[in-house]
C-alpha atoms as a PDB file:
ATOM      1  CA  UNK A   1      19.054  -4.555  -4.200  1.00  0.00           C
ATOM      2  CA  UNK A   2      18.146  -3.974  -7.838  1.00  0.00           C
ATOM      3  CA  UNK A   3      15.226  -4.268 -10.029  1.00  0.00           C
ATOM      4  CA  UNK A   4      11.504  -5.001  -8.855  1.00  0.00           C
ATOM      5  CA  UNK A   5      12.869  -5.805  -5.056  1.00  0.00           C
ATOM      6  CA  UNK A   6      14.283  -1.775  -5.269  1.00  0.00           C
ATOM      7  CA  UNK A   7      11.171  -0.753  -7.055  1.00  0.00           C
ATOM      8  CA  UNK A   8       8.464  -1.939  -4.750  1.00  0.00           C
ATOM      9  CA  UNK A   9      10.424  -0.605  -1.715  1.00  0.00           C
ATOM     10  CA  UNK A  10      10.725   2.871  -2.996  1.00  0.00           C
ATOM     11  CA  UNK A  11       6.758   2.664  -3.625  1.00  0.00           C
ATOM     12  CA  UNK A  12       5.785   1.578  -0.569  1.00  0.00           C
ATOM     13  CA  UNK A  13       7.782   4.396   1.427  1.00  0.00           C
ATOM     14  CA  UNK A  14       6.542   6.706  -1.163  1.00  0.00           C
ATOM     15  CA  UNK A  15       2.758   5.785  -0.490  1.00  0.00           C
ATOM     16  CA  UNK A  16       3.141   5.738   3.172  1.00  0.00           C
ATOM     17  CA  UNK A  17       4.723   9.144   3.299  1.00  0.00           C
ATOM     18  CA  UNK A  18       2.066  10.748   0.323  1.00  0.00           C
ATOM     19  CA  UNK A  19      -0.858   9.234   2.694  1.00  0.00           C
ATOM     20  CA  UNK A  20       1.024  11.074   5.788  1.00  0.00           C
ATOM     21  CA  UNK A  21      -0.029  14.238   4.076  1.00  0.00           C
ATOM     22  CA  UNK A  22      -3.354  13.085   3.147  1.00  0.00           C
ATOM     23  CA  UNK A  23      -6.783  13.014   5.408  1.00  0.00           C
ATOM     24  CA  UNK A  24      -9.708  10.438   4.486  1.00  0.00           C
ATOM     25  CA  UNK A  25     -12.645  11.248   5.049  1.00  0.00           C
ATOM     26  CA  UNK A  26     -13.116   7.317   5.626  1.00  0.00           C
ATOM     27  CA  UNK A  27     -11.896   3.745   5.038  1.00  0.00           C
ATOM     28  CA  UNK A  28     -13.452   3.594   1.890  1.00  0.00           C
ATOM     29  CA  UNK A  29     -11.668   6.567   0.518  1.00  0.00           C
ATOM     30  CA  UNK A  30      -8.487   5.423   2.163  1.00  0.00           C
ATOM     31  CA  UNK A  31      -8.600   1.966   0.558  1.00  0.00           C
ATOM     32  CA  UNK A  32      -9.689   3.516  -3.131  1.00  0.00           C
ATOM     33  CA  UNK A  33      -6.265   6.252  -2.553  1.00  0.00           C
ATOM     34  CA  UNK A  34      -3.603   2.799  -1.754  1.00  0.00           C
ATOM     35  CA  UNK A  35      -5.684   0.639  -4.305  1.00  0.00           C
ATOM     36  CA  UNK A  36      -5.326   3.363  -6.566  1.00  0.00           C
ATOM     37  CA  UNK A  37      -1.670   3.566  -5.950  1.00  0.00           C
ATOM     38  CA  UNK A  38      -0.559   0.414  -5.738  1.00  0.00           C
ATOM     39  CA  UNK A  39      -2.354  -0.896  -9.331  1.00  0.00           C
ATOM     40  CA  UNK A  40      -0.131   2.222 -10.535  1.00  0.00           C
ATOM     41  CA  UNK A  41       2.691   0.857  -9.575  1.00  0.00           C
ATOM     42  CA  UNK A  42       2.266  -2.219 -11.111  1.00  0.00           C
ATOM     43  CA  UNK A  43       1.840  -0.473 -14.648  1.00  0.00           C
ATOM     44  CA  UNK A  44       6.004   0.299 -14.298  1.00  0.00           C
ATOM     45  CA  UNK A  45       7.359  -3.198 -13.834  1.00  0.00           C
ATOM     46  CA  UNK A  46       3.897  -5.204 -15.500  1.00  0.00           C
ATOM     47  CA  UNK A  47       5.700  -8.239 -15.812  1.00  0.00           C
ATOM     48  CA  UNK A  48       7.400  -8.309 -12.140  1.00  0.00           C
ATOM     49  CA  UNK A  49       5.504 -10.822 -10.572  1.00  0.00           C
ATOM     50  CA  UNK A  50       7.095  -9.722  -6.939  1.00  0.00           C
ATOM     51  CA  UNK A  51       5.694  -6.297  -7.984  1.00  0.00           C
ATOM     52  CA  UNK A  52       2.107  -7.800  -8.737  1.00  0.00           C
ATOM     53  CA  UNK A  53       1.843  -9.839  -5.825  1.00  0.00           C
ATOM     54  CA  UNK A  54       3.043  -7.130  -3.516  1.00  0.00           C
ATOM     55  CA  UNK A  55       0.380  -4.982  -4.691  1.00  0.00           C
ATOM     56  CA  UNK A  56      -2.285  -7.628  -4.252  1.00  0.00           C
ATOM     57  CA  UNK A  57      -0.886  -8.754  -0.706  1.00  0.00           C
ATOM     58  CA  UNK A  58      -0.577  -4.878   0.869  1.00  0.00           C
ATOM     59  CA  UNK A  59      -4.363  -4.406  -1.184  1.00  0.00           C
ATOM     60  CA  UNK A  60      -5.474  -7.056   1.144  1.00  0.00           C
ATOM     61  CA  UNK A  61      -3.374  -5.318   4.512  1.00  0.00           C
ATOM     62  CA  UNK A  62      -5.653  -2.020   4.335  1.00  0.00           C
ATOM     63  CA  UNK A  63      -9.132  -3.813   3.194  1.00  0.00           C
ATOM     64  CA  UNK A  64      -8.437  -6.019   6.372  1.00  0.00           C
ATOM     65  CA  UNK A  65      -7.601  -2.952   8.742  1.00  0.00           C
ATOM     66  CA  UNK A  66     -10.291  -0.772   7.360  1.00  0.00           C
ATOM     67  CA  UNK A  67     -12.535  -3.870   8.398  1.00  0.00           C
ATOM     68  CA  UNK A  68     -10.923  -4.219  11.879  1.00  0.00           C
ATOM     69  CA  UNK A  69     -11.349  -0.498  12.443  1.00  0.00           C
ATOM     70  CA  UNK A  70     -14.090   2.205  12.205  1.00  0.00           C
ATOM     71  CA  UNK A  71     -11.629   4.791  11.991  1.00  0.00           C
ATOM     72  CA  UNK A  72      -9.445   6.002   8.881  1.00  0.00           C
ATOM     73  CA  UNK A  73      -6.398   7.644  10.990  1.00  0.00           C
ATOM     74  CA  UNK A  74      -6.085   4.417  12.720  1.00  0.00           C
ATOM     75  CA  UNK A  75      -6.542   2.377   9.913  1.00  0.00           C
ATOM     76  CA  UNK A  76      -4.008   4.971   8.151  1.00  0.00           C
ATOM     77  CA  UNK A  77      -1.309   4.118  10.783  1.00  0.00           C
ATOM     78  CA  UNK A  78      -1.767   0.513  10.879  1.00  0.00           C
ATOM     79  CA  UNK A  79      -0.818   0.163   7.355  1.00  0.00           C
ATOM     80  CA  UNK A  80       2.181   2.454   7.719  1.00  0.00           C
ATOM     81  CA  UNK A  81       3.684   0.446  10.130  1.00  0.00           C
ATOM     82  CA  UNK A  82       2.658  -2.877   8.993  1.00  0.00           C
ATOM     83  CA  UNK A  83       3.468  -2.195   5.362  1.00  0.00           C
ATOM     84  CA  UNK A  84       6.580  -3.134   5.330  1.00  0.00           C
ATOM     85  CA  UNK A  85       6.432  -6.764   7.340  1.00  0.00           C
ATOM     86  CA  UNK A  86       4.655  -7.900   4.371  1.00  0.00           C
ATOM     87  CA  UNK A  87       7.428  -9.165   1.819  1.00  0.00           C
ATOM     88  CA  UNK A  88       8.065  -7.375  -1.205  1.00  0.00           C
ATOM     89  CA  UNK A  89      10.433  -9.182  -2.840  1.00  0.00           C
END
């Protein structure tokens, strides 16, 4: 793997382990922290439209789990484990 594939793997293990050592206070805080994030990322490979789309698909994941769920640990662990079904590449 090599290029935006490698790039947007690496970032989404990096944001689910940085939000392992994070509390929210609530969803909305939690979705701000991977929106945050994940627009970041896109400002290293701006013109990888994997990279873009990836960010806008796992944007949508935790907006849609922080609506399913009243809780921000939950919602937290749903997107770590679901992160990574949605493709990246």
């Amino acid at each position: 793997m090599r290029g935006a594939p490698a790039i947007g793997v690496v970032a989404v293990l990096s944001l689910v382990v940085e939000m392992r050592e994070k509390k929210f206070t609530n969803n909305q805080e939690l979705i701000d922290f991977v929106t945050e994030r994940l627009k970041y990322l896109v400002t290293a490979r701006p013109t990888a439209a994997n990279i873009t789309d990836a960010e806008r698909k796992l944007t949508a994941l935790v907006s849609h789990l922080a609506s399913v769920h009243n809780d921000s640990d939950l919602v937290k662990t749903e997107y770590e484990q679901n992160s990574f079904l949605h493709p990246l590449a």
